[in-house]
C-alpha atoms as a PDB file:
ATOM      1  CA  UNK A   1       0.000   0.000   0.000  1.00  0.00           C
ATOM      2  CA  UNK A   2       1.310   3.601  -0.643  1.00  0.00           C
ATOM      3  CA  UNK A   3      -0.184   6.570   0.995  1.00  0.00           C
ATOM      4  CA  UNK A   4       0.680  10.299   0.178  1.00  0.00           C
ATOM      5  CA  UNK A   5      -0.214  13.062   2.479  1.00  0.00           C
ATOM      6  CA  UNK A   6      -0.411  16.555   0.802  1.00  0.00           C
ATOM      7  CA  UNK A   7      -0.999  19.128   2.715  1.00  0.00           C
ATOM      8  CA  UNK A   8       0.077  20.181   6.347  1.00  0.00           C
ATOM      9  CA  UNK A   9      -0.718  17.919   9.191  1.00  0.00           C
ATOM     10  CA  UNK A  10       0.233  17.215  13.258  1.00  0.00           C
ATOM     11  CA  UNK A  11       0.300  13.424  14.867  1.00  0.00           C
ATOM     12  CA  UNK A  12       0.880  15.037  18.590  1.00  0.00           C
ATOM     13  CA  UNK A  13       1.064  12.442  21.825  1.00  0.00           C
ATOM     14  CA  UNK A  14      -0.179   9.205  19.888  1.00  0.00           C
ATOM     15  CA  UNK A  15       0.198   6.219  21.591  1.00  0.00           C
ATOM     16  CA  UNK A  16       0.865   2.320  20.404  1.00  0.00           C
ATOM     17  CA  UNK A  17       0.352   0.565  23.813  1.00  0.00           C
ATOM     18  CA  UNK A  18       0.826  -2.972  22.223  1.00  0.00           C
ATOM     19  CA  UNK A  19       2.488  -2.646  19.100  1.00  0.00           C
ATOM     20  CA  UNK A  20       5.274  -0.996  16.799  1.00  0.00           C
ATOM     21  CA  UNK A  21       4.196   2.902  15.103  1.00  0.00           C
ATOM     22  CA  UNK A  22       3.119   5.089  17.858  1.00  0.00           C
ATOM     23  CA  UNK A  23       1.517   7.062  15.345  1.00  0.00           C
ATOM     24  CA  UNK A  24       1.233   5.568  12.153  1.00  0.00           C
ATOM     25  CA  UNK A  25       2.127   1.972  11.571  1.00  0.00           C
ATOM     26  CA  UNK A  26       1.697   0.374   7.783  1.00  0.00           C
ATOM     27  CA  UNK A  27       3.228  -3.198   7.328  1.00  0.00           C
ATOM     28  CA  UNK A  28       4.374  -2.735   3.598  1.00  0.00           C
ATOM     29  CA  UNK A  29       4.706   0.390   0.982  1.00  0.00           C
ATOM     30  CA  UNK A  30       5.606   3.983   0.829  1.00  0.00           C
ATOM     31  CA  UNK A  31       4.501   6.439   2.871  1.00  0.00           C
ATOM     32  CA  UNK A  32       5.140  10.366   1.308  1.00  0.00           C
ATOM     33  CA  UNK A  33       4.877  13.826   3.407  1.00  0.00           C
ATOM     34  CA  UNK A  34       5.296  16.344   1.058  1.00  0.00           C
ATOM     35  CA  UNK A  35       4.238  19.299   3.157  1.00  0.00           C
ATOM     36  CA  UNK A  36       4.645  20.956   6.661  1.00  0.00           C
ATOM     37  CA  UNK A  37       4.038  17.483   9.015  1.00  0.00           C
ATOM     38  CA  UNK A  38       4.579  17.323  12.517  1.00  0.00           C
ATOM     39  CA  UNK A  39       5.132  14.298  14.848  1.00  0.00           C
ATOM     40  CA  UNK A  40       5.290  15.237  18.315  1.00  0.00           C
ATOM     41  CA  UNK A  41       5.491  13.425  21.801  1.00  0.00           C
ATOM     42  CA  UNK A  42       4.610   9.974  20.453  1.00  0.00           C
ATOM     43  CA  UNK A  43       5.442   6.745  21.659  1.00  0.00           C
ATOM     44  CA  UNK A  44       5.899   2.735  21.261  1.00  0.00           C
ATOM     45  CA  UNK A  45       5.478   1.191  24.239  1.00  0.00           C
ATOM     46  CA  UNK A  46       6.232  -2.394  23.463  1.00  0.00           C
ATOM     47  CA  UNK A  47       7.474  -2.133  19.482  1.00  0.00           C
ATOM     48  CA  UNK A  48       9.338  -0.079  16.853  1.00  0.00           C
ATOM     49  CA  UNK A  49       8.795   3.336  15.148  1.00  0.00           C
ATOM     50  CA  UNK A  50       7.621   5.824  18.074  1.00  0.00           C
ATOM     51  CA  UNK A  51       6.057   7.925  15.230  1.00  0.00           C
ATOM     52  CA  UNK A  52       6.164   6.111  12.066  1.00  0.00           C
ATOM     53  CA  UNK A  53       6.573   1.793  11.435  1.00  0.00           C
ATOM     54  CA  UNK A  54       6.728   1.244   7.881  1.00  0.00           C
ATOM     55  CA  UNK A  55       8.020  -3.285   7.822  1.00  0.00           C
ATOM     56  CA  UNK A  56       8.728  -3.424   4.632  1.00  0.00           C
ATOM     57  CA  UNK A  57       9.174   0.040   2.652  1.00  0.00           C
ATOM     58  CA  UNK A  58      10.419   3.384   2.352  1.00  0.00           C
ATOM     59  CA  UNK A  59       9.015   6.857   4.122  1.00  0.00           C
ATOM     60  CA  UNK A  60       9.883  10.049   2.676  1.00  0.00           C
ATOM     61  CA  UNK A  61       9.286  13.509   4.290  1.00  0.00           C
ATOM     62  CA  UNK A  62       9.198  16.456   2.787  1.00  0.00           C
ATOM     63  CA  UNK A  63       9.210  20.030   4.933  1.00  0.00           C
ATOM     64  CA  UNK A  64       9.293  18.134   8.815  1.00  0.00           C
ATOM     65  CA  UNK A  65       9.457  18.694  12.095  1.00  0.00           C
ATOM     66  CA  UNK A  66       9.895  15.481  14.330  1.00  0.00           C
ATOM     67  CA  UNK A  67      10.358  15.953  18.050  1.00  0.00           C
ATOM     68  CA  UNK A  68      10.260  14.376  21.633  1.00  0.00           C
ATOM     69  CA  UNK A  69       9.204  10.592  19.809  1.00  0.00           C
ATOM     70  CA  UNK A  70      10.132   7.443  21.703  1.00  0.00           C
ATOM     71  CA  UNK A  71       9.928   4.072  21.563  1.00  0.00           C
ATOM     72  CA  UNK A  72      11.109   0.512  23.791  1.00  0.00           C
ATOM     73  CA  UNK A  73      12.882  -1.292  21.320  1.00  0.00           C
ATOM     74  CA  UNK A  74      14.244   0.251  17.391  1.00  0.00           C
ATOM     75  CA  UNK A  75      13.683   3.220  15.837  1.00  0.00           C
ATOM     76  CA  UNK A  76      12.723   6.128  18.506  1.00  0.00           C
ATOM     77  CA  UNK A  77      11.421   8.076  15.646  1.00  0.00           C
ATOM     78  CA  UNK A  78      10.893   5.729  12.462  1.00  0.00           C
ATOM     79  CA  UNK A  79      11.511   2.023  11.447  1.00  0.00           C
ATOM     80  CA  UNK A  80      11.833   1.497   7.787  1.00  0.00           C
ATOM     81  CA  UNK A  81      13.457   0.017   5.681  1.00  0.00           C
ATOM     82  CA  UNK A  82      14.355   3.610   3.771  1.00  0.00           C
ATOM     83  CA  UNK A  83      13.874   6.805   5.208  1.00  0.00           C
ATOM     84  CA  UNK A  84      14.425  10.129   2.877  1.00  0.00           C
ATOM     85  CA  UNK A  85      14.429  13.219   4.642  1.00  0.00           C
ATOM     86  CA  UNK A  86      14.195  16.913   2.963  1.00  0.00           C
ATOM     87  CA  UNK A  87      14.042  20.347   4.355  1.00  0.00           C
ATOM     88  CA  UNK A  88      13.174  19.286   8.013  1.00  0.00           C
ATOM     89  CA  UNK A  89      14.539  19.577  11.572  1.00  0.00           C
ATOM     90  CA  UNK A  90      14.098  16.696  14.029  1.00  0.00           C
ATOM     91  CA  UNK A  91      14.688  17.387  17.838  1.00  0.00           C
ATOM     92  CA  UNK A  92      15.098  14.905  20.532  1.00  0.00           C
END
């Protein structure tokens, strides 16, 4: 599955309590941020990815801010198996 996000957008204090992708989890595919996204404060309590899991693909973010994301085991911000990262600032 591929899924493109146009557009601005916040995923602030989301929670994965059992699983991997505090935020956003997709097991296969490309995920695309092309505009002003935000992923604040979220968390993984028992997986990978505190704001993004993508198993088996590639996430690309375009114009980012990624801050304050944690996780218990890989990947305090994302888990993929690509990341691309443009015109962004992540803080920890």
């Amino acid at each position: 599955m591929n899924f493109t996000l146009n557009g601005k957008a916040s995923f602030i204090q989301n929670s994965s309590r059992t699983g991997a992708g505090g935020a956003i989890f997709l097991s296969s595919g490309t995920l695309m941020f092309t505009d002003n996204v935000v992923f604040k404060e979220n968390s993984a309590l028992s997986g990978a990815g505190g704001a993004v899991y993508c198993g088996s693909g590639t996430v690309n973010f375009n114009s980012y801010v990624i801050a304050e994301n944690n996780e218990s085991s890989l990947g305090g911000v994302v888990r993929a198996n690509g990341i691309v990262l443009n015109d962004g600032r992540i803080f920890y």
